[in-house]
PDB file of N, CA and C in Angstrom:
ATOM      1  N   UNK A   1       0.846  -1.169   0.000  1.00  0.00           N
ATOM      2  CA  UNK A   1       0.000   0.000   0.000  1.00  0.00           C
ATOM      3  C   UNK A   1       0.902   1.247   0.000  1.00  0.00           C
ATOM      4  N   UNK A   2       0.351   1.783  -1.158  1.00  0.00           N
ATOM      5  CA  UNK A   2       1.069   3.399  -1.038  1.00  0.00           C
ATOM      6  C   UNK A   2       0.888   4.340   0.199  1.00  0.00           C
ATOM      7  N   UNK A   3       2.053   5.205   0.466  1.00  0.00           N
ATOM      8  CA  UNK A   3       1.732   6.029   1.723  1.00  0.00           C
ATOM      9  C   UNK A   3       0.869   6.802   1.347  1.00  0.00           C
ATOM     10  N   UNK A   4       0.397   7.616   0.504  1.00  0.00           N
ATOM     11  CA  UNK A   4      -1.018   7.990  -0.101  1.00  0.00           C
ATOM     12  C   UNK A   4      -1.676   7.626   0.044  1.00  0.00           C
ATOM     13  N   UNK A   5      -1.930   5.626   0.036  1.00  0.00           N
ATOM     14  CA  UNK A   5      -3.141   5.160   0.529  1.00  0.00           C
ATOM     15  C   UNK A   5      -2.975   5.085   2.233  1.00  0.00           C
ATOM     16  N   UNK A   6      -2.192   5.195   3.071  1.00  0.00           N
ATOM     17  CA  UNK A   6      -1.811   5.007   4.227  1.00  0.00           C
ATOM     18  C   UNK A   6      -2.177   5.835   4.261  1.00  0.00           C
ATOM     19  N   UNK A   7      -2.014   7.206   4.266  1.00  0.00           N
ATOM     20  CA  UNK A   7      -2.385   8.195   4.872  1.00  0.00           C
ATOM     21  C   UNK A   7      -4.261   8.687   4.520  1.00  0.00           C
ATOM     22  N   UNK A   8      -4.644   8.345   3.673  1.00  0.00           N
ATOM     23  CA  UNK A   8      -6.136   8.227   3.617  1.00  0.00           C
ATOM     24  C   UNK A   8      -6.569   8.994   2.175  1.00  0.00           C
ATOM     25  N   UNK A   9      -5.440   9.264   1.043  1.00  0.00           N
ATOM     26  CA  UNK A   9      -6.198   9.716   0.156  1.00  0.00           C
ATOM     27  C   UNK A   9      -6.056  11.014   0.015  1.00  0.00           C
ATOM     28  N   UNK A  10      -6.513  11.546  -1.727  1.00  0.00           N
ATOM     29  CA  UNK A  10      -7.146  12.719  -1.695  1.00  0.00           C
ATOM     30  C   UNK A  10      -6.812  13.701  -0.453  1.00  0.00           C
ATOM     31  N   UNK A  11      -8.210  13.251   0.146  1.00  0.00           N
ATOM     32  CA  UNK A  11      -8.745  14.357   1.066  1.00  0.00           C
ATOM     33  C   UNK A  11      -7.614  14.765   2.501  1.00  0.00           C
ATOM     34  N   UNK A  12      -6.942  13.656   2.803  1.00  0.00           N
ATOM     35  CA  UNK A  12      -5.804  13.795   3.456  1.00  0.00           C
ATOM     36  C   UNK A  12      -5.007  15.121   2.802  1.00  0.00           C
ATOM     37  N   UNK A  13      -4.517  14.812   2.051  1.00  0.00           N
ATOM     38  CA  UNK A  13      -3.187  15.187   0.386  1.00  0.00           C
ATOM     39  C   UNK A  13      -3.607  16.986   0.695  1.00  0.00           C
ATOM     40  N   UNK A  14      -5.552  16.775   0.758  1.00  0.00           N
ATOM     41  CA  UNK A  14      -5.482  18.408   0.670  1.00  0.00           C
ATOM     42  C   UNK A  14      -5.475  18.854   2.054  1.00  0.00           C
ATOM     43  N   UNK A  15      -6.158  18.401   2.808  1.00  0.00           N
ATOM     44  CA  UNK A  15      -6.398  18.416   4.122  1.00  0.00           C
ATOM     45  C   UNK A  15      -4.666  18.911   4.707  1.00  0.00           C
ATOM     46  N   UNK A  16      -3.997  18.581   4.536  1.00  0.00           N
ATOM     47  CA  UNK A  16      -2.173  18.449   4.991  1.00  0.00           C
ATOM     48  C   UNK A  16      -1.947  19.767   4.374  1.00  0.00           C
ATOM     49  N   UNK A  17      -2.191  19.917   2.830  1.00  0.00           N
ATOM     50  CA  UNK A  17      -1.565  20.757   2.187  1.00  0.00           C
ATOM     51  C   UNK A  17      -2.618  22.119   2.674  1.00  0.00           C
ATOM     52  N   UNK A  18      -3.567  22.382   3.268  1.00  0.00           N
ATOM     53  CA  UNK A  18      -4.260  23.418   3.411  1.00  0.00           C
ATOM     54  C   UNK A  18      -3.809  23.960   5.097  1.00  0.00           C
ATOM     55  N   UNK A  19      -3.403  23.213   5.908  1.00  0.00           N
ATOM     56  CA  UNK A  19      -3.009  23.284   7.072  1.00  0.00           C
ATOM     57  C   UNK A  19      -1.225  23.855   6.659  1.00  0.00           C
ATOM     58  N   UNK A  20      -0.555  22.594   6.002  1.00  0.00           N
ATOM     59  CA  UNK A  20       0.793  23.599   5.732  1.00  0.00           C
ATOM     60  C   UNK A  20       0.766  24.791   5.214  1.00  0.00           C
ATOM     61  N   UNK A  21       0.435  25.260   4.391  1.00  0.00           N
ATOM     62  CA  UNK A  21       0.679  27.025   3.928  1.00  0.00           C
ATOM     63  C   UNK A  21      -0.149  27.560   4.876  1.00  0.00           C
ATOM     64  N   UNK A  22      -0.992  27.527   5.696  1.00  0.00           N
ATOM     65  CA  UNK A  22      -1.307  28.266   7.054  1.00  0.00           C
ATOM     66  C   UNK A  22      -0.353  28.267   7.559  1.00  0.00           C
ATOM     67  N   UNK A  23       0.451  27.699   8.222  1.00  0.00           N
ATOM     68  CA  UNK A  23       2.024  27.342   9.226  1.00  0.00           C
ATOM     69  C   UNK A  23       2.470  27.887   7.901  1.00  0.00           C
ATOM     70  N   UNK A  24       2.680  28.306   6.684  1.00  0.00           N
ATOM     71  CA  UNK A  24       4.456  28.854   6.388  1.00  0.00           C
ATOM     72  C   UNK A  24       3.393  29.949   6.267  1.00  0.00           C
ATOM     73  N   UNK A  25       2.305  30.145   5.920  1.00  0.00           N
ATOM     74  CA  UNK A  25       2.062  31.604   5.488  1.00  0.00           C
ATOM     75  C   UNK A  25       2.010  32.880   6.851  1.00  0.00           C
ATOM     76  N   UNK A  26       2.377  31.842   7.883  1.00  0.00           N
ATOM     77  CA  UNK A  26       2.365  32.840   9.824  1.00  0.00           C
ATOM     78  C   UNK A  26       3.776  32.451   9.997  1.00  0.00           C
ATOM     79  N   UNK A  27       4.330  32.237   8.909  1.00  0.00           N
ATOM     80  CA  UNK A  27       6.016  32.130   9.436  1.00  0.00           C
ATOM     81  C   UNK A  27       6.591  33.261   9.332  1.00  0.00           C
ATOM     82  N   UNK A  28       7.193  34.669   9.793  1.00  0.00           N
ATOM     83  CA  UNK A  28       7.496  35.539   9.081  1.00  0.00           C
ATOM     84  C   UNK A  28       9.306  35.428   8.588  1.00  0.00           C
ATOM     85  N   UNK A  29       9.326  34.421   8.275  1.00  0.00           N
ATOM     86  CA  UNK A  29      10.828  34.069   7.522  1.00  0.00           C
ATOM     87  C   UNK A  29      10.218  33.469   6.455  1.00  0.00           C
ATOM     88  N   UNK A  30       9.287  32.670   6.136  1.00  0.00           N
ATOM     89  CA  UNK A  30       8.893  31.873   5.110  1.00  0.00           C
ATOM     90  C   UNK A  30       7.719  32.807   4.291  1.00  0.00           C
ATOM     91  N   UNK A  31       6.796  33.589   4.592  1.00  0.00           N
ATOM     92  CA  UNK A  31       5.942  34.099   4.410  1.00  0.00           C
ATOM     93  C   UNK A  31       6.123  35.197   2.901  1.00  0.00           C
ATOM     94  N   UNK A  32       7.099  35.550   3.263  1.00  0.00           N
ATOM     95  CA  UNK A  32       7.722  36.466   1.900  1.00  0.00           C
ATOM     96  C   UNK A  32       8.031  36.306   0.600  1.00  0.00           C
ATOM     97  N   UNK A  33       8.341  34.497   0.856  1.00  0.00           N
ATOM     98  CA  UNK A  33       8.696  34.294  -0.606  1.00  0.00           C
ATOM     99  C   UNK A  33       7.469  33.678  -1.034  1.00  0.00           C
ATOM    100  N   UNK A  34       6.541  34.155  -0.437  1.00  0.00           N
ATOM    101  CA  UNK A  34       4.748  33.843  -1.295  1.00  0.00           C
ATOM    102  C   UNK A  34       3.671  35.011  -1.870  1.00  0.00           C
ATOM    103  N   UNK A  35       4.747  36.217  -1.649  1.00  0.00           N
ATOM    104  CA  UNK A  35       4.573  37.699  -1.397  1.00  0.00           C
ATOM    105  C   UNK A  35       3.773  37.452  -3.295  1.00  0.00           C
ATOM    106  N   UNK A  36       2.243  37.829  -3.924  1.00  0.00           N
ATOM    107  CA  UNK A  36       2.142  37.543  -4.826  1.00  0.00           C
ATOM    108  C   UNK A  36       2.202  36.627  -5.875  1.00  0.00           C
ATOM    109  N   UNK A  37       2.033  35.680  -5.034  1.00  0.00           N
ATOM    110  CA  UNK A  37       1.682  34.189  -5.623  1.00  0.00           C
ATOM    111  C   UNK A  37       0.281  33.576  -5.202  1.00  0.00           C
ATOM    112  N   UNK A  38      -0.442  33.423  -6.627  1.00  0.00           N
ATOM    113  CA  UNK A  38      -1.569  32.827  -6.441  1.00  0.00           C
ATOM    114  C   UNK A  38      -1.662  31.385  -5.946  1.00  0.00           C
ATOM    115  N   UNK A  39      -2.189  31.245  -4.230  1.00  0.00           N
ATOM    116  CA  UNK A  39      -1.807  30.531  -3.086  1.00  0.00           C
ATOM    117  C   UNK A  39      -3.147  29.158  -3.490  1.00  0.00           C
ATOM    118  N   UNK A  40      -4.107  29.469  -4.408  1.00  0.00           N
ATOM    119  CA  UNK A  40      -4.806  28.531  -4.804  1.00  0.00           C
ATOM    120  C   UNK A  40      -4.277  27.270  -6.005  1.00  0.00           C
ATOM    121  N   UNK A  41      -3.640  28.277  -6.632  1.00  0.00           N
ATOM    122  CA  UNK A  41      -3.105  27.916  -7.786  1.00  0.00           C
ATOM    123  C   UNK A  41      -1.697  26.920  -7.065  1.00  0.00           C
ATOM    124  N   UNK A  42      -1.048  27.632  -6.129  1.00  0.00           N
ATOM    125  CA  UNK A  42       0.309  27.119  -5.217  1.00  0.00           C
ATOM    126  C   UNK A  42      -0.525  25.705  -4.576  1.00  0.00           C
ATOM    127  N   UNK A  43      -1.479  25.887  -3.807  1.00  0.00           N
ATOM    128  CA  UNK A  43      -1.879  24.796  -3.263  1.00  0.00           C
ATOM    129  C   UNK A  43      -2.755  23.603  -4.005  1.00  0.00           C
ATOM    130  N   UNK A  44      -2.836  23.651  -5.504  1.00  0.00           N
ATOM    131  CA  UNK A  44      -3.262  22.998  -6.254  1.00  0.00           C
ATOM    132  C   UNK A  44      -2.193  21.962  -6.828  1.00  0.00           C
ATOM    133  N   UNK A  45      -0.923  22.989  -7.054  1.00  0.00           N
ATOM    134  CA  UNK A  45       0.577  22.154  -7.394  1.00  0.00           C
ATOM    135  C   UNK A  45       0.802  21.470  -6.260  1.00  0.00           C
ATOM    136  N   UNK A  46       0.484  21.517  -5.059  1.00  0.00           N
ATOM    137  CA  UNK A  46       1.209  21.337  -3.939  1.00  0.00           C
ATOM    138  C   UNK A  46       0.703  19.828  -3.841  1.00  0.00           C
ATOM    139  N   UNK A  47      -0.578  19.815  -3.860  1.00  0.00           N
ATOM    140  CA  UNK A  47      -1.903  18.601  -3.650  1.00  0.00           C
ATOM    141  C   UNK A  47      -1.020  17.834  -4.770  1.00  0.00           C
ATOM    142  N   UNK A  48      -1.257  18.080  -5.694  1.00  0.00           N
ATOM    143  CA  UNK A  48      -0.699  17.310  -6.980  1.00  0.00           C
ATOM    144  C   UNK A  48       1.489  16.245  -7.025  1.00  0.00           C
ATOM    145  N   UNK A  49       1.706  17.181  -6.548  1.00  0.00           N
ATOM    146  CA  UNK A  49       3.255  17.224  -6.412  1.00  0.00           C
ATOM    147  C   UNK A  49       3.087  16.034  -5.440  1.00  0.00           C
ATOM    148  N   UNK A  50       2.562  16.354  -4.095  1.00  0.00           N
ATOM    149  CA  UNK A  50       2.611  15.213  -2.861  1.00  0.00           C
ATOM    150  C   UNK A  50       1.907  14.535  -3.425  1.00  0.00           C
ATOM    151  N   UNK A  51       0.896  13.988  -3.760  1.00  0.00           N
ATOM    152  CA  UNK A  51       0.011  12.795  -4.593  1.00  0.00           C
ATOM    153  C   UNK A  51       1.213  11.921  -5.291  1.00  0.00           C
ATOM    154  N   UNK A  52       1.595  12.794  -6.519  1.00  0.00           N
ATOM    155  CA  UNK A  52       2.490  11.787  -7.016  1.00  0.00           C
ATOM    156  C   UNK A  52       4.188  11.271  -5.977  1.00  0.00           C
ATOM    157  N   UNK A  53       4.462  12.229  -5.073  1.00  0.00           N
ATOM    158  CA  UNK A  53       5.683  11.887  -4.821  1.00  0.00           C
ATOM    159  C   UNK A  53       5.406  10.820  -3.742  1.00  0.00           C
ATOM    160  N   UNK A  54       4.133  10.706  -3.037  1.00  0.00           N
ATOM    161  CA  UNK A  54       3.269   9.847  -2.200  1.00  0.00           C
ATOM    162  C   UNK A  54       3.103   8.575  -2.777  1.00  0.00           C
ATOM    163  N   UNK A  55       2.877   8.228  -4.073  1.00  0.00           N
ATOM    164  CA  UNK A  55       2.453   7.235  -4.751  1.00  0.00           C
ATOM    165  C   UNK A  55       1.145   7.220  -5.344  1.00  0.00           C
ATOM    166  N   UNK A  56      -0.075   8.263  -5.120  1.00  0.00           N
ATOM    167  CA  UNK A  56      -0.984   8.203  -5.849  1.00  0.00           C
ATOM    168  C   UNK A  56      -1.074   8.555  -7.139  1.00  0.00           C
ATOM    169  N   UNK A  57      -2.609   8.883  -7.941  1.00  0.00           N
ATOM    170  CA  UNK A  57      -2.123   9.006  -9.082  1.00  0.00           C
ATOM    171  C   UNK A  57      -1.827  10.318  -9.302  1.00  0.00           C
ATOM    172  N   UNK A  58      -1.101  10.317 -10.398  1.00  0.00           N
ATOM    173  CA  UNK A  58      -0.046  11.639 -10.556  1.00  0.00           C
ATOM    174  C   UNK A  58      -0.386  12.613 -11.627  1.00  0.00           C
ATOM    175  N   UNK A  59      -1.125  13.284 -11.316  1.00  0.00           N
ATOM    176  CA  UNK A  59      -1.065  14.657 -12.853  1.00  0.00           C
ATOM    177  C   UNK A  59      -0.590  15.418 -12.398  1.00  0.00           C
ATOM    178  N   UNK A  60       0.620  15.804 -11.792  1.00  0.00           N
ATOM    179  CA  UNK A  60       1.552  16.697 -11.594  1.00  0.00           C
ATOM    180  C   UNK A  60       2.463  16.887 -12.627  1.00  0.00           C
ATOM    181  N   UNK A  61       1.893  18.189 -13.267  1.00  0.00           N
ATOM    182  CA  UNK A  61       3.055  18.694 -14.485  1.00  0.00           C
ATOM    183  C   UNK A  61       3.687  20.015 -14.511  1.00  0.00           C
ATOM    184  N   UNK A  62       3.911  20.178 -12.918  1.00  0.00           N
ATOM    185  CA  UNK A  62       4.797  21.400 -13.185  1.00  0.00           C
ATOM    186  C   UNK A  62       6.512  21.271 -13.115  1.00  0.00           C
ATOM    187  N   UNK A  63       7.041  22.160 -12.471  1.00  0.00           N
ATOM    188  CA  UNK A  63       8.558  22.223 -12.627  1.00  0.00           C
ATOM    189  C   UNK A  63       9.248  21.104 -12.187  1.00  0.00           C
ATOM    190  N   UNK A  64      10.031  20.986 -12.165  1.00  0.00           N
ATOM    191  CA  UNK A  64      11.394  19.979 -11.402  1.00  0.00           C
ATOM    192  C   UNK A  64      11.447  21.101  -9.999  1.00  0.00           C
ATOM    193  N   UNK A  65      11.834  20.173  -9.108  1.00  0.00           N
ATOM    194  CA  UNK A  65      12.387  21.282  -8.235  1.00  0.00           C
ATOM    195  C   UNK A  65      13.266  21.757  -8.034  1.00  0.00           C
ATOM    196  N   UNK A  66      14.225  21.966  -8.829  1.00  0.00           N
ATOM    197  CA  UNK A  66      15.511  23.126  -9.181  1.00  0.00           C
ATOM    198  C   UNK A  66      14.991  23.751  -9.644  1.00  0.00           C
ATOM    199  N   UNK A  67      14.408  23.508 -10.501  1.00  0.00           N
ATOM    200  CA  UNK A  67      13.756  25.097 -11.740  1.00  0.00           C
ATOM    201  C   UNK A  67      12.971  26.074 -10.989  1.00  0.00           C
ATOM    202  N   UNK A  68      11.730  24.871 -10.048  1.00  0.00           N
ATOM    203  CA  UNK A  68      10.819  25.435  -9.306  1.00  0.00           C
ATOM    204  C   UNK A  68      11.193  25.981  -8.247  1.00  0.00           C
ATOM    205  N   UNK A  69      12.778  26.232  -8.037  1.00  0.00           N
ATOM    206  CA  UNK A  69      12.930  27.195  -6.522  1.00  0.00           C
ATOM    207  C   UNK A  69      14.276  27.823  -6.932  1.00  0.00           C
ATOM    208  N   UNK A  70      14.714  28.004  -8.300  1.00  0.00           N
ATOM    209  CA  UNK A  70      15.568  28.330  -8.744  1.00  0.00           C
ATOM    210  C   UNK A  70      15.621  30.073  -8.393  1.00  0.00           C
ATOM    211  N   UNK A  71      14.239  30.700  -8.645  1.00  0.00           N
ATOM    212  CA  UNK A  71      13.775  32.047  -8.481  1.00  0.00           C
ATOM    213  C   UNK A  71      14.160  32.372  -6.768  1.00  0.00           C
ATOM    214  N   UNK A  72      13.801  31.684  -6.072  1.00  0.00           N
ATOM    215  CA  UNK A  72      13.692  31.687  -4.934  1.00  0.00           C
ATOM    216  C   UNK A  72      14.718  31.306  -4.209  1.00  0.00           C
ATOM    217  N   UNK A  73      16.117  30.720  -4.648  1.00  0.00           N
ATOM    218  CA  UNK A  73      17.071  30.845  -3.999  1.00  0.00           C
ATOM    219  C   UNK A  73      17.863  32.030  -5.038  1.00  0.00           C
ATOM    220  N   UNK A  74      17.745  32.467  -5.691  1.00  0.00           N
ATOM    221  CA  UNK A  74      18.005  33.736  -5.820  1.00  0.00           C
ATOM    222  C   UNK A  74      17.536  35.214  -5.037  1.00  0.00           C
ATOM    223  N   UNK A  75      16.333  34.857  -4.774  1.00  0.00           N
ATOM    224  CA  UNK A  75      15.326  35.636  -3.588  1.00  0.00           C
ATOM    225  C   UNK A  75      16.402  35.708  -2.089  1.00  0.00           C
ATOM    226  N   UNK A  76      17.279  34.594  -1.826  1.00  0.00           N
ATOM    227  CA  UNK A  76      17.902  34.383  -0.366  1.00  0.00           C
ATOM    228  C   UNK A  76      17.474  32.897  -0.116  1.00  0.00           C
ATOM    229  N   UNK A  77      16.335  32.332  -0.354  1.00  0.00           N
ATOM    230  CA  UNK A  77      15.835  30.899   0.058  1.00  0.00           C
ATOM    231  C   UNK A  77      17.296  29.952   0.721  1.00  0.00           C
ATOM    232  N   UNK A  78      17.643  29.397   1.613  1.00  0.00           N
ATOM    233  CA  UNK A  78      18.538  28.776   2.107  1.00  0.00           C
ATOM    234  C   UNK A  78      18.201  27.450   2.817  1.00  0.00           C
ATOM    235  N   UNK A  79      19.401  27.157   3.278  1.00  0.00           N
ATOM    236  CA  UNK A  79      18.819  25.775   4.370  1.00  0.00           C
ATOM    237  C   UNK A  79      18.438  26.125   5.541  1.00  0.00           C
ATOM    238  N   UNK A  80      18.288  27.252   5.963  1.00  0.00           N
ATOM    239  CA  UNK A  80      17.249  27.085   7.220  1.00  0.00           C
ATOM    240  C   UNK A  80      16.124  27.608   6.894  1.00  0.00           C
ATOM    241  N   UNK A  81      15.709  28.265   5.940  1.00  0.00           N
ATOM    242  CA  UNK A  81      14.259  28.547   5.103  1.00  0.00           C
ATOM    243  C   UNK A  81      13.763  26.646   4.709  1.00  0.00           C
ATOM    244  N   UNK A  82      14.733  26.161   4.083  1.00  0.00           N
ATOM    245  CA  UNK A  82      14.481  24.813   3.989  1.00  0.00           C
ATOM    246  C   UNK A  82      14.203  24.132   5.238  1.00  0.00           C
ATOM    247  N   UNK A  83      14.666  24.210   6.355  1.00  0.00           N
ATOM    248  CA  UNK A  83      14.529  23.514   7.599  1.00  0.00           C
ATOM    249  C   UNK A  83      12.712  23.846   8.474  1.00  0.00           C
ATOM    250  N   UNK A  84      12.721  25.227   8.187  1.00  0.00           N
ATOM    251  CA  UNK A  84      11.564  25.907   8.863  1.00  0.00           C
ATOM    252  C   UNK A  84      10.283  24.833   8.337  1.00  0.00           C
ATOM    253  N   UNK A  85      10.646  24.730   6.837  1.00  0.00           N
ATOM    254  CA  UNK A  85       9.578  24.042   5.792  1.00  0.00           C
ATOM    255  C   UNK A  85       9.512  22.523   6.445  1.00  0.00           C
ATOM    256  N   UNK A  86      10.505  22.337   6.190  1.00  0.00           N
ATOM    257  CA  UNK A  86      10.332  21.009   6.849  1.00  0.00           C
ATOM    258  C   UNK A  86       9.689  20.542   8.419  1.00  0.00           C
ATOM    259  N   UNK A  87      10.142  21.286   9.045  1.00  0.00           N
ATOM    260  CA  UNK A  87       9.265  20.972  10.447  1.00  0.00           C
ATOM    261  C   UNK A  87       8.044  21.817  10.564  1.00  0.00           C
ATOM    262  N   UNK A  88       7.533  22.385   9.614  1.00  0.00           N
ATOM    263  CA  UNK A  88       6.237  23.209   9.504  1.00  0.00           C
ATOM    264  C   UNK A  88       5.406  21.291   9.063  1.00  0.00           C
ATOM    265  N   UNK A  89       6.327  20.730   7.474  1.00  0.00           N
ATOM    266  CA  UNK A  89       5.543  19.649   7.194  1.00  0.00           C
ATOM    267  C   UNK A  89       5.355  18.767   8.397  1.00  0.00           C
ATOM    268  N   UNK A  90       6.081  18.439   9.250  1.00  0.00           N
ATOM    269  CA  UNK A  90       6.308  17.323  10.429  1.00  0.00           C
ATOM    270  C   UNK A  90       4.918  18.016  11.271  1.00  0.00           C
ATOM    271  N   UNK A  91       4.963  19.072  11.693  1.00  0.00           N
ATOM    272  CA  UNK A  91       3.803  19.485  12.413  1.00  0.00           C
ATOM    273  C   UNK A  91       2.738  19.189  11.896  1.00  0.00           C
ATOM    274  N   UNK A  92       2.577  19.203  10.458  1.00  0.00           N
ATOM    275  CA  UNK A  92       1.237  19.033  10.048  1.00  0.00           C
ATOM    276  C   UNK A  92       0.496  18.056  10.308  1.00  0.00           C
ATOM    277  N   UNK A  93       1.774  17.058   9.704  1.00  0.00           N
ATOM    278  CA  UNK A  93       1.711  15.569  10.008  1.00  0.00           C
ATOM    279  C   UNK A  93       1.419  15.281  11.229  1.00  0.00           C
ATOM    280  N   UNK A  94       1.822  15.655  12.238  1.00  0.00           N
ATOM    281  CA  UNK A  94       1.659  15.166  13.266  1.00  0.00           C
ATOM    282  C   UNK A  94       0.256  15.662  14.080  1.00  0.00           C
ATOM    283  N   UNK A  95      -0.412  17.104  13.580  1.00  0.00           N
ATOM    284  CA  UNK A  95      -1.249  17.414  13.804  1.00  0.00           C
ATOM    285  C   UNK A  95      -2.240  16.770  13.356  1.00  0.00           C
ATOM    286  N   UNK A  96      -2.321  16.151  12.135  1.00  0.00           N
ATOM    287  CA  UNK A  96      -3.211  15.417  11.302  1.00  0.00           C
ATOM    288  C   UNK A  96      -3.199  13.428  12.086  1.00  0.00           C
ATOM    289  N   UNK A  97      -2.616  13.435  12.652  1.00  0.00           N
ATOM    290  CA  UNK A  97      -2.548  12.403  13.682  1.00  0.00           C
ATOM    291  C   UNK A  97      -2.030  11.295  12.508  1.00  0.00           C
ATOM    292  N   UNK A  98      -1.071  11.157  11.651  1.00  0.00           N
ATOM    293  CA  UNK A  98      -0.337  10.508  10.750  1.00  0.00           C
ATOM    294  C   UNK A  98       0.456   9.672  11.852  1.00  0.00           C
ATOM    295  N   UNK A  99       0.508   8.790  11.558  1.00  0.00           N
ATOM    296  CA  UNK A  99       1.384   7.600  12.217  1.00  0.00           C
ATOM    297  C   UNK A  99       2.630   7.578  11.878  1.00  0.00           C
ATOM    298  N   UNK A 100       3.373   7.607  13.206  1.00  0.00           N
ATOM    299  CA  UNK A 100       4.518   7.628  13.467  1.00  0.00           C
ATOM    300  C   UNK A 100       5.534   7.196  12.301  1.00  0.00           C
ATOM    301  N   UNK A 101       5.465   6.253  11.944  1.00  0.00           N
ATOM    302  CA  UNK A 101       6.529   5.389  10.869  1.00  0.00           C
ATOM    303  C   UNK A 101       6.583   6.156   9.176  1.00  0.00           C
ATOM    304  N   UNK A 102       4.995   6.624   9.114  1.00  0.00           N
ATOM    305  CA  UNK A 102       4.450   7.380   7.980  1.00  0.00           C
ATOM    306  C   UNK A 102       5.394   8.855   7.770  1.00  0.00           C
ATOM    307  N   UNK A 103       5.470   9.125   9.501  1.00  0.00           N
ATOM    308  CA  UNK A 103       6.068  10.687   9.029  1.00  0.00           C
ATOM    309  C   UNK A 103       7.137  11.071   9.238  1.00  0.00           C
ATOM    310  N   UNK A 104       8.081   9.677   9.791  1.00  0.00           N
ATOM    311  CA  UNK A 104       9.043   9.479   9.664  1.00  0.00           C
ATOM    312  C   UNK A 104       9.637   9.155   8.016  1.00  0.00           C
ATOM    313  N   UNK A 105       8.665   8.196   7.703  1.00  0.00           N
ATOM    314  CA  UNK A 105       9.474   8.091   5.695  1.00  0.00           C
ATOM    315  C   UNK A 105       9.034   9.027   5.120  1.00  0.00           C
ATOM    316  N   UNK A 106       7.824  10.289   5.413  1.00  0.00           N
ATOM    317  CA  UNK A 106       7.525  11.249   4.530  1.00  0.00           C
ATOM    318  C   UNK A 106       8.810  12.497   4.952  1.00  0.00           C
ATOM    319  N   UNK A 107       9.547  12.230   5.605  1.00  0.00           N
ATOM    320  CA  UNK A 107      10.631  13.534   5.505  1.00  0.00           C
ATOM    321  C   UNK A 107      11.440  12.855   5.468  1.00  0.00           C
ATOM    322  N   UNK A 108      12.146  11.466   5.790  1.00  0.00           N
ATOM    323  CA  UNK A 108      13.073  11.105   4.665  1.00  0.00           C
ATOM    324  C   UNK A 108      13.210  11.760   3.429  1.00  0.00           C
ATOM    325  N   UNK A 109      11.766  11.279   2.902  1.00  0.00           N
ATOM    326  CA  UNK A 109      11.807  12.081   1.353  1.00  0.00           C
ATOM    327  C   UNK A 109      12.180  13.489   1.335  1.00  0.00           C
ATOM    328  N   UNK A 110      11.546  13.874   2.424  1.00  0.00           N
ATOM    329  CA  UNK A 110      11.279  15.737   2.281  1.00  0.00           C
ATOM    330  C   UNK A 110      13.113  16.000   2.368  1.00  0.00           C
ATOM    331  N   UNK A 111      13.579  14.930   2.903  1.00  0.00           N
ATOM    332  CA  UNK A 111      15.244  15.813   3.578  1.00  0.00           C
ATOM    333  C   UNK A 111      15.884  15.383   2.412  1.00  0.00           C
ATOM    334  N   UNK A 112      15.405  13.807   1.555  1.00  0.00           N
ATOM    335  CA  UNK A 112      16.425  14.262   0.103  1.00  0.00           C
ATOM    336  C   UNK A 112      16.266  14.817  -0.863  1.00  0.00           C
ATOM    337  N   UNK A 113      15.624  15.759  -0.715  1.00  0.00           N
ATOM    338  CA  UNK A 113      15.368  17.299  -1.633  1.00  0.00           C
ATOM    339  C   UNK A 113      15.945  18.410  -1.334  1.00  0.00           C
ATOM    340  N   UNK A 114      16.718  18.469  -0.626  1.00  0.00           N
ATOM    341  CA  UNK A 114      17.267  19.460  -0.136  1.00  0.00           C
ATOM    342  C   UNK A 114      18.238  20.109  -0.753  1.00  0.00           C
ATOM    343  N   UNK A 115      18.857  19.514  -1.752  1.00  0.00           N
ATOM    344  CA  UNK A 115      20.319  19.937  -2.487  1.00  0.00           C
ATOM    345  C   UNK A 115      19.261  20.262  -3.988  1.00  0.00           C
ATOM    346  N   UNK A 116      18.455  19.555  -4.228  1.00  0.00           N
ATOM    347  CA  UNK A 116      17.562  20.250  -5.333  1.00  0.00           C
ATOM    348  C   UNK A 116      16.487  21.229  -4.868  1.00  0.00           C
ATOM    349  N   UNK A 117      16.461  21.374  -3.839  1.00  0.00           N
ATOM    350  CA  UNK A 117      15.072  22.720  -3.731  1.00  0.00           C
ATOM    351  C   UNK A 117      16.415  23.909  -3.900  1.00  0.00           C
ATOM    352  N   UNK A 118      17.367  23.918  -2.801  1.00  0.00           N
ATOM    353  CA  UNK A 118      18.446  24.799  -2.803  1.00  0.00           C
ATOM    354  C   UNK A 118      19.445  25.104  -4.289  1.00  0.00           C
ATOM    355  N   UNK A 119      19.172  23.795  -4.841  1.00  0.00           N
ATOM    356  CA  UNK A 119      19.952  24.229  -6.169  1.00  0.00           C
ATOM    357  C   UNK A 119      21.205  24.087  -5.583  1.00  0.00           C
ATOM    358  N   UNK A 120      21.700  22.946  -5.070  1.00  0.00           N
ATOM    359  CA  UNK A 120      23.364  22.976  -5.036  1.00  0.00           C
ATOM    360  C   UNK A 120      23.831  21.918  -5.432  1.00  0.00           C
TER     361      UNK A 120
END
């Protein structure tokens, strides 16, 4: 079973992703680099992106994530902008009452992205 299906689907996928950009959008270190970005449109990629990187099905057709944060580590974006993100996701998770083992392998993933969100 996919962690997509572990975690309950869909409605999870948005449920997670509508709770995270609340937590980065009250971050005031993270909050800036969303300064004019359509946050529906952001949280539509977002649903989509975790679906497929989750194992469900996948119509995620936007950037790579070098390209897609390429702007944004030009902006300053760094590894502790990266770190904030990451334990914003762990909170979610954990707020969403995700099981232990689940949100432990979902930031595995999240931490080997780190040299491609940063572009290094």
């Amino acid at each position: 079973m996919s962690v997509y299906e572990q975690i309950g689907g869909a409605g999870a996928v948005r449920a997670a992703v509508d709770i995270f950009y609340d937590r980065i959008l009250q971050d005031a270190t993270l909050a800036p680099f969303f300064e004019g970005v359509s946050l529906d449109r952001q949280r539509a990629k977002q649903v989509a992106f975790l679906t497929m990187v989750f194992g469900g099905p996948s119509d995620y057709d936007g950037k790579d994530l070098r390209e897609g944060h390429k702007h944004l580590v030009a902006r300053g974006l760094n590894e502790a902008h990266f770190n904030a993100v990451a334990g914003h996701l762990q909170a979610t998770l954990e707020q969403l009452k995700v099981p232990a083992e689940l949100v432990n392998a979902i930031m595995t993933t999240a931490a080997s992205t780190k040299a491609d969100v940063l572009n290094q």
